[in-house]
N, C-alpha and C. Protein backbone atom coordinates (compact mmCIF):
# COMPACT_ATOMS: atom_id res chain seq x y z
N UNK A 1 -49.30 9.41 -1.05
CA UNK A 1 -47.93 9.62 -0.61
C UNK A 1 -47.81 9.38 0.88
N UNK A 2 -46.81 8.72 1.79
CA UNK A 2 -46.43 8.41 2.54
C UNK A 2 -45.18 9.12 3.10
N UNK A 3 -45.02 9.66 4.15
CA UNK A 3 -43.55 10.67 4.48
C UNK A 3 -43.00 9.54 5.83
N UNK A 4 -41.78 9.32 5.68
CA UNK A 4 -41.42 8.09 6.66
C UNK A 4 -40.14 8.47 6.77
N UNK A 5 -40.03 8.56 7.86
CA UNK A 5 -38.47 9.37 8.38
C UNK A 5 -38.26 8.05 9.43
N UNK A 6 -36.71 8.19 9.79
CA UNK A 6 -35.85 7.10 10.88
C UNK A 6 -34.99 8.11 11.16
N UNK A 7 -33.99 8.15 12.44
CA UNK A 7 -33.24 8.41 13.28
C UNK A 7 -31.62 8.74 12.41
N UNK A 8 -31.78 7.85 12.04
CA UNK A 8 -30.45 7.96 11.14
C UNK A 8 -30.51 8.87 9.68
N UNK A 9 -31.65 8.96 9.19
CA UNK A 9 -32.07 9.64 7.84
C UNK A 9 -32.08 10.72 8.39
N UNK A 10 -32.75 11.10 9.44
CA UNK A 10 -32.61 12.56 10.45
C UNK A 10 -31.42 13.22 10.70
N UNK A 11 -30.58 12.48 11.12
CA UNK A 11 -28.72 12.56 11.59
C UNK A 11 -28.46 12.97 10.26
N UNK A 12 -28.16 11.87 9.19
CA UNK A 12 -27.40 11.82 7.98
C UNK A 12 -27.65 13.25 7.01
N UNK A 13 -28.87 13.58 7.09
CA UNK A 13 -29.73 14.81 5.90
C UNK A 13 -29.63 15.36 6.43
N UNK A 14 -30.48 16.23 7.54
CA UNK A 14 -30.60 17.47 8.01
C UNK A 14 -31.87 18.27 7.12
N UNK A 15 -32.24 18.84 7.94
CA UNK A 15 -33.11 20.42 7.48
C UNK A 15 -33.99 20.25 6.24
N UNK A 16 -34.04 20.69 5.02
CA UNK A 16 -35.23 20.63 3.91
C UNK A 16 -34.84 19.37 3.23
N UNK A 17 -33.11 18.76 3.38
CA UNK A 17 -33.35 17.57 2.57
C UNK A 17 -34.32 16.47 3.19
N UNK A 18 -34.21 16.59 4.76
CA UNK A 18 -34.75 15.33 5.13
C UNK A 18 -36.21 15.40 4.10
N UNK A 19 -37.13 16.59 4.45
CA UNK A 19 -38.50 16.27 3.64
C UNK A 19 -38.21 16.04 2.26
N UNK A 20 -37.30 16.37 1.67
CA UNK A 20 -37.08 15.75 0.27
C UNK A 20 -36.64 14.11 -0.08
N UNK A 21 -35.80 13.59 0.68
CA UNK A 21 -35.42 12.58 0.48
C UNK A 21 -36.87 11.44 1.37
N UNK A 22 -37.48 11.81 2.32
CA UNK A 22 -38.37 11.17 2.72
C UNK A 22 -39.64 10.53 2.19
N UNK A 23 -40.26 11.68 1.24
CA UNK A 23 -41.35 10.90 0.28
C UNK A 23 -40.89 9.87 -0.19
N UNK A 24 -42.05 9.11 0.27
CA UNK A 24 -42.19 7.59 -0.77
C UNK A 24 -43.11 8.12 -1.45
N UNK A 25 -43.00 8.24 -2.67
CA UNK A 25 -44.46 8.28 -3.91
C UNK A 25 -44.75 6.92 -4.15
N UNK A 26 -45.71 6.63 -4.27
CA UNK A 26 -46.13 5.17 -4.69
C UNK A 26 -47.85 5.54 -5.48
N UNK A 27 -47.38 4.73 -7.09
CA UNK A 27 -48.35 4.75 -7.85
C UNK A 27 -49.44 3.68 -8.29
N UNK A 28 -50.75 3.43 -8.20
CA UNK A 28 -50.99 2.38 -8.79
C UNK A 28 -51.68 2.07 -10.09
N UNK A 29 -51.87 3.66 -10.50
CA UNK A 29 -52.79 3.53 -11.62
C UNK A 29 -52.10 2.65 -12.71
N UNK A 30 -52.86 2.19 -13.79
CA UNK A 30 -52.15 1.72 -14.80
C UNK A 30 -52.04 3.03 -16.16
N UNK A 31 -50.98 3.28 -16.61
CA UNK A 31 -50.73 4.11 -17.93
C UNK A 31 -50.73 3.57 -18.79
N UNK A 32 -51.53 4.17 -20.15
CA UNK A 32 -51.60 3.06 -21.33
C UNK A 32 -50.46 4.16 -21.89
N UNK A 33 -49.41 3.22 -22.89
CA UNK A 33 -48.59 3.56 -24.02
C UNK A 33 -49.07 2.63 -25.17
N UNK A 34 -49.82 3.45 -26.09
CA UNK A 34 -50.15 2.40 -27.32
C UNK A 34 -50.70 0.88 -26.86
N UNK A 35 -50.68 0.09 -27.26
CA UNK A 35 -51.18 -1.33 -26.56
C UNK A 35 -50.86 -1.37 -25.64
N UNK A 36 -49.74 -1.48 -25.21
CA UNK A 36 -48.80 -1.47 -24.00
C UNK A 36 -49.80 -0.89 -22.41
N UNK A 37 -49.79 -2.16 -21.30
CA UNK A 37 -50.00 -1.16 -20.54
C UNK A 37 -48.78 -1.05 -18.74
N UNK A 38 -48.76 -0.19 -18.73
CA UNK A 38 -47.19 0.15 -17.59
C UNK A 38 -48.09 0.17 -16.57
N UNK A 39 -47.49 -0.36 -15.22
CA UNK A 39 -48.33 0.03 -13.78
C UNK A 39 -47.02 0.71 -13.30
N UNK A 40 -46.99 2.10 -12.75
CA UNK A 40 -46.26 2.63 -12.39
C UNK A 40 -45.72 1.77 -10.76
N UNK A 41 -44.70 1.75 -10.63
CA UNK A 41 -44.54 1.27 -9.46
C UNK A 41 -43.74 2.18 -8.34
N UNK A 42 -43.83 1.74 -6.92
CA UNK A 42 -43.59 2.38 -6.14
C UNK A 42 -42.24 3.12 -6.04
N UNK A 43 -41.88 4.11 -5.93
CA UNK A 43 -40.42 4.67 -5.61
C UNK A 43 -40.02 5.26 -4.77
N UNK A 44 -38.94 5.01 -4.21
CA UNK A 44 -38.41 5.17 -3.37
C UNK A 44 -36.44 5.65 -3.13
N UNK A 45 -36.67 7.30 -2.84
CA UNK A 45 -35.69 8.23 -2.97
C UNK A 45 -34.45 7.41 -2.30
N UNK A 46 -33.15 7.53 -3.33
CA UNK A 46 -32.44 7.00 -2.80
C UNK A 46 -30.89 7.69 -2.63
N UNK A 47 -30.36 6.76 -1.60
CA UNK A 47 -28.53 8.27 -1.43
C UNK A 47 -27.39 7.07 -2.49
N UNK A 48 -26.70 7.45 -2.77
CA UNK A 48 -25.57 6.84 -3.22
C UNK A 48 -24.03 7.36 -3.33
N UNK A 49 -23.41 6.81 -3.11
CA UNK A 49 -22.10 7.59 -3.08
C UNK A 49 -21.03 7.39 -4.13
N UNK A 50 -20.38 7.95 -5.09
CA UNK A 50 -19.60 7.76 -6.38
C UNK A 50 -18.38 7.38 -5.91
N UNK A 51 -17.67 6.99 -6.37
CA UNK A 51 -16.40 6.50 -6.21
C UNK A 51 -15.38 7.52 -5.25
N UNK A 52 -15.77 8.70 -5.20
CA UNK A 52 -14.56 9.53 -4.55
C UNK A 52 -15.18 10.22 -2.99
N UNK A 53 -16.06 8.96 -2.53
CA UNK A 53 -16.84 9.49 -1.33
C UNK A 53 -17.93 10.18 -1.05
N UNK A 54 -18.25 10.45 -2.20
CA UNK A 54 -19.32 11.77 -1.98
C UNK A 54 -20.91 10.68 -2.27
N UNK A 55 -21.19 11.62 -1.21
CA UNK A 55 -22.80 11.01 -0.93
C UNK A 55 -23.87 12.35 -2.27
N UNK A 56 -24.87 11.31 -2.99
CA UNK A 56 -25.77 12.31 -3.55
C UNK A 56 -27.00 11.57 -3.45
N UNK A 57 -27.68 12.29 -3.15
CA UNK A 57 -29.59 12.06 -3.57
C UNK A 57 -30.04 12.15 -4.57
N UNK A 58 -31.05 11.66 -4.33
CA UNK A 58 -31.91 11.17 -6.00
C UNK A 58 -33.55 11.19 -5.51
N UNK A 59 -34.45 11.74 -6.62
CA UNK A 59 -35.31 11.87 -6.97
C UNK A 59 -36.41 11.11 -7.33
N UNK A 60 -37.62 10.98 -7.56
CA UNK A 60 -38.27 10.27 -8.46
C UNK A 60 -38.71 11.26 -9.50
N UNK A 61 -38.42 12.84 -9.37
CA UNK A 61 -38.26 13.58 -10.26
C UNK A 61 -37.41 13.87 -11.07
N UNK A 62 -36.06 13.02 -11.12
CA UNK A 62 -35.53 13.05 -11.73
C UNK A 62 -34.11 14.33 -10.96
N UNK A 63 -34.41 14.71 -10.03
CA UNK A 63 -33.51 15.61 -9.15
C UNK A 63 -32.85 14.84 -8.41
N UNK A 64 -31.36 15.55 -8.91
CA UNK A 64 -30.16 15.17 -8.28
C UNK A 64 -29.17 15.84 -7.52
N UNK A 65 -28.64 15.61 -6.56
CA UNK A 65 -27.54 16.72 -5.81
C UNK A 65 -26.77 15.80 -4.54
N UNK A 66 -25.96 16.70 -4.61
CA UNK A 66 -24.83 16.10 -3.81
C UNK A 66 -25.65 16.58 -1.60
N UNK A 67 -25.32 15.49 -1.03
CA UNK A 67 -25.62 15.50 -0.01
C UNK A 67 -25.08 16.70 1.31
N UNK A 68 -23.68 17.09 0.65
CA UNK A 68 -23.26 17.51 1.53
C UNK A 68 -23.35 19.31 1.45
N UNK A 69 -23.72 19.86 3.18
CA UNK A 69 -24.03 20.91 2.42
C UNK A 69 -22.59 22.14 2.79
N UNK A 70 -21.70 21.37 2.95
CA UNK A 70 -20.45 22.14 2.71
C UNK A 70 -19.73 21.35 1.35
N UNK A 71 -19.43 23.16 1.02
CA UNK A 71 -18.86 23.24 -0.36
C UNK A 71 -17.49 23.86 -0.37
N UNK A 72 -16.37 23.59 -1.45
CA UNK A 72 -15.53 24.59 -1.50
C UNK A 72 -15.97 25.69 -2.28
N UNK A 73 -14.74 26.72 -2.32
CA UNK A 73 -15.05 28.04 -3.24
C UNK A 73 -15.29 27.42 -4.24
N UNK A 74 -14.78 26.22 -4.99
CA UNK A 74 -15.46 26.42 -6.32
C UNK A 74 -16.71 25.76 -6.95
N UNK A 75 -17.46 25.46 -5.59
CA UNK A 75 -18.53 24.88 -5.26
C UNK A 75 -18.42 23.27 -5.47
N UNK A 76 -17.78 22.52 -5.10
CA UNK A 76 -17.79 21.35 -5.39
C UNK A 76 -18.27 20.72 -3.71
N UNK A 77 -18.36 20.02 -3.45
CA UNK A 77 -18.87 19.02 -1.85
C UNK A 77 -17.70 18.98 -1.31
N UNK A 78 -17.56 19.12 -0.15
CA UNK A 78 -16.64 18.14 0.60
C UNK A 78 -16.70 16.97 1.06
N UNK A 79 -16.23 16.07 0.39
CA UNK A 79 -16.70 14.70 0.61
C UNK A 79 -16.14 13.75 1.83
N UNK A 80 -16.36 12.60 2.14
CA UNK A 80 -15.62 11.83 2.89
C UNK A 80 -14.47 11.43 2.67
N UNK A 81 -14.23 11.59 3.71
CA UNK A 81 -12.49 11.17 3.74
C UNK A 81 -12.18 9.28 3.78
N UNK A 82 -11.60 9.53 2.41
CA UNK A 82 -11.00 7.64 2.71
C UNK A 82 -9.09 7.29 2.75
N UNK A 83 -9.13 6.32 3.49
CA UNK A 83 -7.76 5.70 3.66
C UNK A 83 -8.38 4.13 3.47
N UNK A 84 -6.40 3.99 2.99
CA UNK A 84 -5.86 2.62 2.60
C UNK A 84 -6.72 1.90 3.97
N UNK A 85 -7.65 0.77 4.86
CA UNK A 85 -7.79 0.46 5.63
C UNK A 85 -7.19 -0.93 5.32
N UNK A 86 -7.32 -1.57 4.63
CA UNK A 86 -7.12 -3.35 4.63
C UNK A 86 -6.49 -3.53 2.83
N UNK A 87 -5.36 -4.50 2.83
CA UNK A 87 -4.94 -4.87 1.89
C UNK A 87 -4.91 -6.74 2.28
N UNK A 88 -5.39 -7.15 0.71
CA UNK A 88 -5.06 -8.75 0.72
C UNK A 88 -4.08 -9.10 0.19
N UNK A 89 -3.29 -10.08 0.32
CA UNK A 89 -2.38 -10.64 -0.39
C UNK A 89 -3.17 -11.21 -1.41
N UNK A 90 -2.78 -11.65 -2.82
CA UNK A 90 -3.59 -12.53 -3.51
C UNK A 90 -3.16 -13.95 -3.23
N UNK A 91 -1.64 -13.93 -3.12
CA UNK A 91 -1.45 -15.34 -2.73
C UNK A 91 -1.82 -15.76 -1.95
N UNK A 92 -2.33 -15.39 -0.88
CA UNK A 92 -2.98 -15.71 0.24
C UNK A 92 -4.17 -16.38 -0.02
N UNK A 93 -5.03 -15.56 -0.73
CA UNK A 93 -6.15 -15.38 -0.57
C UNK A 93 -6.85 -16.39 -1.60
N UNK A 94 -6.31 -16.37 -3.03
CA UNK A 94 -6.61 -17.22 -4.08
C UNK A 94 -5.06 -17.64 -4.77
N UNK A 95 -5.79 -18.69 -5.21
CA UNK A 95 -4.83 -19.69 -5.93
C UNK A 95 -4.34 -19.13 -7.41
N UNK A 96 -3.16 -19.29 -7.65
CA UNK A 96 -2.94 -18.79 -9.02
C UNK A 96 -3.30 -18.82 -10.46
N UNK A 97 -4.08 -17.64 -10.73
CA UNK A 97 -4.91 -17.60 -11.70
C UNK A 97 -6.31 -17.81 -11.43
N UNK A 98 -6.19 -18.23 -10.01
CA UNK A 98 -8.22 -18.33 -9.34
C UNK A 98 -8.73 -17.04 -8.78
N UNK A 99 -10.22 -17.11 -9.21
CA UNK A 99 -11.01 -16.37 -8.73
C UNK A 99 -11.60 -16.71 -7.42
N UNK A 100 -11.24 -17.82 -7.11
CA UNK A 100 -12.38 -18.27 -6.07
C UNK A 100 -11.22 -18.47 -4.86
N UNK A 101 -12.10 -17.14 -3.80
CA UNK A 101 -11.49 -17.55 -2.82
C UNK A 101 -11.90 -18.60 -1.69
N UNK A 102 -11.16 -18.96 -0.82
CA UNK A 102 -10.80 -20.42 0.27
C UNK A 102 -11.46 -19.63 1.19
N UNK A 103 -12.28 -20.65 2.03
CA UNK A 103 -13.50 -20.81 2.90
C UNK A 103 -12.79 -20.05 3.94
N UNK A 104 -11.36 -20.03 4.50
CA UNK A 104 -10.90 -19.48 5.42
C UNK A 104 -10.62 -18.04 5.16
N UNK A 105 -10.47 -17.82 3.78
CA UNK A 105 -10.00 -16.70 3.46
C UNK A 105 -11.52 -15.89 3.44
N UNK A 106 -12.91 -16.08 2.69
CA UNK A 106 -13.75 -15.80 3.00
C UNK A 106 -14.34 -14.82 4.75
N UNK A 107 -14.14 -16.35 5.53
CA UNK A 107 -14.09 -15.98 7.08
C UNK A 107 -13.49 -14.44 7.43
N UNK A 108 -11.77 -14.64 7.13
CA UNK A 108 -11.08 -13.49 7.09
C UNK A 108 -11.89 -12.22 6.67
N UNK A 109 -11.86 -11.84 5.79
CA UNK A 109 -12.34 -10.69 4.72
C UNK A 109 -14.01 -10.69 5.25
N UNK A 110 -14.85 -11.24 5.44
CA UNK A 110 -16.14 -11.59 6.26
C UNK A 110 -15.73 -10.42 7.92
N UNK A 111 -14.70 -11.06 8.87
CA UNK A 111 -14.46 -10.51 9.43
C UNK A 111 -13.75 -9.22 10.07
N UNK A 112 -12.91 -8.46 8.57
CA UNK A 112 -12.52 -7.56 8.22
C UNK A 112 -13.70 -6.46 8.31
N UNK A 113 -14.37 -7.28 7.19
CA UNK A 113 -15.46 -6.10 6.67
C UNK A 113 -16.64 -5.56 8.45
N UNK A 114 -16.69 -6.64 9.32
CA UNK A 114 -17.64 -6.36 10.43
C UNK A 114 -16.90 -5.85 11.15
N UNK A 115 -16.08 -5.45 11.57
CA UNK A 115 -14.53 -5.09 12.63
C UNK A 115 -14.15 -3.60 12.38
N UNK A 116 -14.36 -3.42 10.76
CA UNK A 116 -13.23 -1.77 10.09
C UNK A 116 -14.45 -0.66 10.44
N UNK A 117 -15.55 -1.00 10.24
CA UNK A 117 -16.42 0.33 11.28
C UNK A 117 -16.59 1.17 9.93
N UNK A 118 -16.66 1.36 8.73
CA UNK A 118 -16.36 2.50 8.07
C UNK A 118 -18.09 2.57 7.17
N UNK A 119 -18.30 3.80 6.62
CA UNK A 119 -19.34 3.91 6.13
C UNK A 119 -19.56 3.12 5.02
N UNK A 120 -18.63 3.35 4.39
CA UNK A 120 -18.60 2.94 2.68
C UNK A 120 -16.92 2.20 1.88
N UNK A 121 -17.18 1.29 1.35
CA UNK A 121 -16.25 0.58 0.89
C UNK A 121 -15.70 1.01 -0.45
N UNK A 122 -14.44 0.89 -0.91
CA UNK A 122 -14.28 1.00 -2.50
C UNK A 122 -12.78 -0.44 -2.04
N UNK A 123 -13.13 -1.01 -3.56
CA UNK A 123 -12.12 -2.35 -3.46
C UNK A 123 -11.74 -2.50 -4.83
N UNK A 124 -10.13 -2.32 -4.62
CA UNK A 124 -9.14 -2.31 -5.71
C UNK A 124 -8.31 -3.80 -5.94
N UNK A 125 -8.26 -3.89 -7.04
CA UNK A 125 -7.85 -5.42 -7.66
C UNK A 125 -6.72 -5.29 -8.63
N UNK A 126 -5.52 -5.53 -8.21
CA UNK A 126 -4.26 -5.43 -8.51
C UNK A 126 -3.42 -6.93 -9.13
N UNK A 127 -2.58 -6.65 -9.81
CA UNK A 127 -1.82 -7.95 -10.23
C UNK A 127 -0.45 -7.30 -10.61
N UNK A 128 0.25 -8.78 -11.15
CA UNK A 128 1.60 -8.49 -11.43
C UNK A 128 1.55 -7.91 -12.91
N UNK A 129 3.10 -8.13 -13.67
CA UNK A 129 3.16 -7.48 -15.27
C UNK A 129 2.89 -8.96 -15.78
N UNK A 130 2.97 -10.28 -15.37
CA UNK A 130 2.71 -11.35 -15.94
C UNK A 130 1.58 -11.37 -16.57
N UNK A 131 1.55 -11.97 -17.69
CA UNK A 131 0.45 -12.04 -18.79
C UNK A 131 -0.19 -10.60 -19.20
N UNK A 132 -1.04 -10.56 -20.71
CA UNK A 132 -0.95 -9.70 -21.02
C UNK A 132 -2.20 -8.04 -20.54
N UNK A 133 -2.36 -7.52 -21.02
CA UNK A 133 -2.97 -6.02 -20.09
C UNK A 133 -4.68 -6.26 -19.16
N UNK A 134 -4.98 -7.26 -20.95
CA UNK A 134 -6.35 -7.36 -20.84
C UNK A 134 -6.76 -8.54 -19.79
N UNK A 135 -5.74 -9.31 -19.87
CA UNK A 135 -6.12 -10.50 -18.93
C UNK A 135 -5.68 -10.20 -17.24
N UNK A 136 -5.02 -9.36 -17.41
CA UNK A 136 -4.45 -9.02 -15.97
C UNK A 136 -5.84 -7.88 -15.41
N UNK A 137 -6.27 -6.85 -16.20
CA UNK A 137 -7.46 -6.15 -15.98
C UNK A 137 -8.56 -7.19 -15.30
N UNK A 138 -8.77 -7.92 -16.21
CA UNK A 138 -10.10 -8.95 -15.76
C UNK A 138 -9.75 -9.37 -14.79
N UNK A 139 -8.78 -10.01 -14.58
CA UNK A 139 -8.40 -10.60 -13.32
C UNK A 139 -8.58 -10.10 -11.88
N UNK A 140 -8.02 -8.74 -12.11
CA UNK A 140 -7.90 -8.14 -11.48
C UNK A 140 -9.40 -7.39 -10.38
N UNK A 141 -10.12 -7.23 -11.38
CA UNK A 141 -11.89 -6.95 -11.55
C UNK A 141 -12.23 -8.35 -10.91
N UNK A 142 -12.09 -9.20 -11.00
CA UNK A 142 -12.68 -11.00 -10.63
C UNK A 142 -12.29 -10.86 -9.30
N UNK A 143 -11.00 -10.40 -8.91
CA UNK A 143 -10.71 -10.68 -7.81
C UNK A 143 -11.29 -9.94 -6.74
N UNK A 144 -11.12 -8.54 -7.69
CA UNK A 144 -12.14 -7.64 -6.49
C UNK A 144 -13.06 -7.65 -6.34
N UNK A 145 -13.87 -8.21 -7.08
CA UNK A 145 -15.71 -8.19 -7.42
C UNK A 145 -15.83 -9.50 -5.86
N UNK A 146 -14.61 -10.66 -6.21
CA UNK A 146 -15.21 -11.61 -5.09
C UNK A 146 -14.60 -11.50 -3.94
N UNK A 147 -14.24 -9.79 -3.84
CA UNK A 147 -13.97 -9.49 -2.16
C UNK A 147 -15.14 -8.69 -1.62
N UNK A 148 -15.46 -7.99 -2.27
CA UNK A 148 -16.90 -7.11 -2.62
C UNK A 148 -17.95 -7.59 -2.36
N UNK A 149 -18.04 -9.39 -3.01
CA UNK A 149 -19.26 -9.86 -2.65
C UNK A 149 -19.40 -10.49 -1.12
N UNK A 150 -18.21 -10.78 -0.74
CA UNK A 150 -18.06 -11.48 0.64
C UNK A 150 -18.21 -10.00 1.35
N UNK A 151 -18.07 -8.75 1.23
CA UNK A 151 -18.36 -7.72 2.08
C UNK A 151 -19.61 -7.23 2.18
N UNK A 152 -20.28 -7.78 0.45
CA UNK A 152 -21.50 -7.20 0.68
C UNK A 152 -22.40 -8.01 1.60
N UNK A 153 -22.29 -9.40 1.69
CA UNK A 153 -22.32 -10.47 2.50
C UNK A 153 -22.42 -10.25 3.98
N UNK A 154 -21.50 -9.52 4.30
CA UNK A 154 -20.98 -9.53 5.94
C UNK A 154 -22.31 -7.96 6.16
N UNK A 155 -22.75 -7.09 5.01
CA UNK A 155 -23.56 -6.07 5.62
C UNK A 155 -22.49 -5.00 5.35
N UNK A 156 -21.21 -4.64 4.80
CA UNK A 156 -20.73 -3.46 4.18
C UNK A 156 -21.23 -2.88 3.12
N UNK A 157 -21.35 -1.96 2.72
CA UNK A 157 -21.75 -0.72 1.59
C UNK A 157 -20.50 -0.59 0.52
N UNK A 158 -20.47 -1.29 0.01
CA UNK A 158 -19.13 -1.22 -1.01
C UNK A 158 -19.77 -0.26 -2.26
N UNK A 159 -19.06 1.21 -2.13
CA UNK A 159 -19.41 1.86 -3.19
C UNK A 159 -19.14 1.68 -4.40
N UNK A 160 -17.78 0.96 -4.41
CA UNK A 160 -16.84 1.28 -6.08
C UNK A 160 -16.11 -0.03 -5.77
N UNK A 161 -16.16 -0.75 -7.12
CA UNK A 161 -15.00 -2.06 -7.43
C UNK A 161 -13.79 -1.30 -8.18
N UNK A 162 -12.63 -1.12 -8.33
CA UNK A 162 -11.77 -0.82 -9.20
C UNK A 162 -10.97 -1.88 -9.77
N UNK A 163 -10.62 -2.07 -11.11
CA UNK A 163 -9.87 -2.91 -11.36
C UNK A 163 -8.48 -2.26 -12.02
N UNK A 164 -7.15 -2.46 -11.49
CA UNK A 164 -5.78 -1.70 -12.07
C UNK A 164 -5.02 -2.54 -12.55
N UNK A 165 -5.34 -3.86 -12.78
CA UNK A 165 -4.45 -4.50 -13.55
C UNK A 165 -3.05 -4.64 -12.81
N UNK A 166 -2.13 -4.43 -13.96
CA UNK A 166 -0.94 -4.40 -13.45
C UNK A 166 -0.37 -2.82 -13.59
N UNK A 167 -0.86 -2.22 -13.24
CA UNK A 167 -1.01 -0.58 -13.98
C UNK A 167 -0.37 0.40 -12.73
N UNK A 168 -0.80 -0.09 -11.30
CA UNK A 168 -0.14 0.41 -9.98
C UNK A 168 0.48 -0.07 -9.55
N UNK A 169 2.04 -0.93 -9.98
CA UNK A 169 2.71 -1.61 -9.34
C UNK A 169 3.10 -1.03 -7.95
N UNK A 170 3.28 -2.34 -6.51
CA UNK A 170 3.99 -1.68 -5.48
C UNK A 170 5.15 -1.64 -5.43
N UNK A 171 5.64 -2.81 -6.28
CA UNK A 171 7.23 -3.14 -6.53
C UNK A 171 7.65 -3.59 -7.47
N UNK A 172 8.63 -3.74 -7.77
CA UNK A 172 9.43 -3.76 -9.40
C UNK A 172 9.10 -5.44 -9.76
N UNK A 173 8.87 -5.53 -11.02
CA UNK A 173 8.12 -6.93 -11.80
C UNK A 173 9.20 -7.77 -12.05
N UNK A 174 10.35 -7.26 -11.24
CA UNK A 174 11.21 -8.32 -12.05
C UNK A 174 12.22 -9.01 -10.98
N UNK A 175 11.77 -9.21 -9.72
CA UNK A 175 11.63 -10.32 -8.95
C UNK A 175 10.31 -11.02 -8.61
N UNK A 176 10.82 -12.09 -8.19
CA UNK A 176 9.14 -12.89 -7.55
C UNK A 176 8.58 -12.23 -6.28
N UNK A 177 9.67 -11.73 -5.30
CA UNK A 177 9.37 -10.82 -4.11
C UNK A 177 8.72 -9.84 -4.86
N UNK A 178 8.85 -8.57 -5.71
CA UNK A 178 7.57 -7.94 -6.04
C UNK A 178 6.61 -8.11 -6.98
N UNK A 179 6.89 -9.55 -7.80
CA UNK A 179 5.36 -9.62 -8.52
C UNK A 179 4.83 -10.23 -7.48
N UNK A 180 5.06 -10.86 -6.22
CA UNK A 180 3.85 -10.98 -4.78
C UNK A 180 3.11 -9.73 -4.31
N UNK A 181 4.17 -8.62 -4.02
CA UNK A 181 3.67 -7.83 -3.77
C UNK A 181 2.73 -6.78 -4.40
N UNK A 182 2.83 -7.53 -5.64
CA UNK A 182 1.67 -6.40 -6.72
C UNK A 182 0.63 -7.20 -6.69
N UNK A 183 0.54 -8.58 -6.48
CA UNK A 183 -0.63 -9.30 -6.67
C UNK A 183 -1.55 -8.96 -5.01
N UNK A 184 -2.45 -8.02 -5.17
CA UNK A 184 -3.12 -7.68 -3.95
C UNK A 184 -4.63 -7.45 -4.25
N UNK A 185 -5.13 -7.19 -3.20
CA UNK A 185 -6.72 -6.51 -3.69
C UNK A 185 -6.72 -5.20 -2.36
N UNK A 186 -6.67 -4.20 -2.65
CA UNK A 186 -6.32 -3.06 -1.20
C UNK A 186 -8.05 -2.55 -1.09
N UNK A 187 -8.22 -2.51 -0.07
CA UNK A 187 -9.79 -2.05 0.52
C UNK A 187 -9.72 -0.67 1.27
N UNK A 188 -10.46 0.21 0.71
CA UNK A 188 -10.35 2.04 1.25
C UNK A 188 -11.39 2.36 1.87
N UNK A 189 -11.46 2.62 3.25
CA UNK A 189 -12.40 2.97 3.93
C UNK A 189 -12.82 4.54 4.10
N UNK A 190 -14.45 4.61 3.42
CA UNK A 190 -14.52 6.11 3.77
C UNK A 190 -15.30 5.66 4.50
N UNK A 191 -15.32 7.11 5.91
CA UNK A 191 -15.61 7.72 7.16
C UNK A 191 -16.73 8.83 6.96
């Protein structure tokens, strides 16, 4: 076993988690299962954060818990705080009915993601009432997945993709002024 701490793992944990989250276990024996033979491989404790901000640790024992060590009364975490930070137009951004966004638009959203400063990303993928639930869902998921990947790209932490379809309209579907405005992908920065 190996114990390997950094500056920032120090800051971020604090107190008995740091020695918990710090072991690296690393195995090399080989385990036989029936013919089968497994080489255990190295592991390495990791943080992750769920969709609603909250940071938790993980185990190679299989132990799990939330990072933060303020709780409310009814014991739940207090998690990070996120806001609306960046919204895309889709028209902007991709062509109608495309997934693939334009080299400039890339740049953009590239330079969004290095600029907004925030810990952790979640990216929502929106459309109009045009066409039907399931195709507007996917769409919607396509679009955000390839804002996500250009962030993961630039070095952001994108926790959560959401896809809403046409399900959160911003404005009424029955001009072209708000099926533009429903066609978006909105980016939430937690702090």
């Amino acid at each position: 076993m190996a114990v390997t701490l950094n500056a920032s793992t120090r800051k971020l944990l604090g107190g008995a988690l740091i020695a918990a989250m710090s072991i690296t276990a690393s195995a090399g024996a080989a385990i036989s299962e029936g013919t089968k033979q497994v080489r255990a491989q190295e592991y390495i404790p990791g943080i992750w954060v769920d969709p609603d901000g909250c940071q938790h640790w993980v185990m190679d024992d299989g132990a799990e818990g939330y990072m933060s060590p303020v709780l409310t009364r009814q014991g739940l975490p207090v998690c990070n705080e996120g806001n609306l930070c960046g919204e895309l137009s889709s028209d902007q951004f991709f062509r109608s009915g495309s997934l693939a966004l334009s080299s400039s638009g890339k740049s953009q959203i590239k330079n969004f993601f290095k600029s907004a400063g925030a810990q952790y990303y979640i990216v929502m993928g929106h459309t109009d009432s045009r066409g039907s639930d399931e195709a507007n869902m996917a769409l919607s998921l396509r679009r955000a997945n390839a804002v996500a990947k250009v962030g993961q790209a630039a070095g952001a932490q994108i926790a959560d993709v959401r896809a809403y379809g046409e399900r959160m309209p911003r404005a009424s579907n029955r001009s072209s002024a708000g099926r533009a405005a429903n066609r978006r992908v909105e980016i939430m920065c937690i702090r």
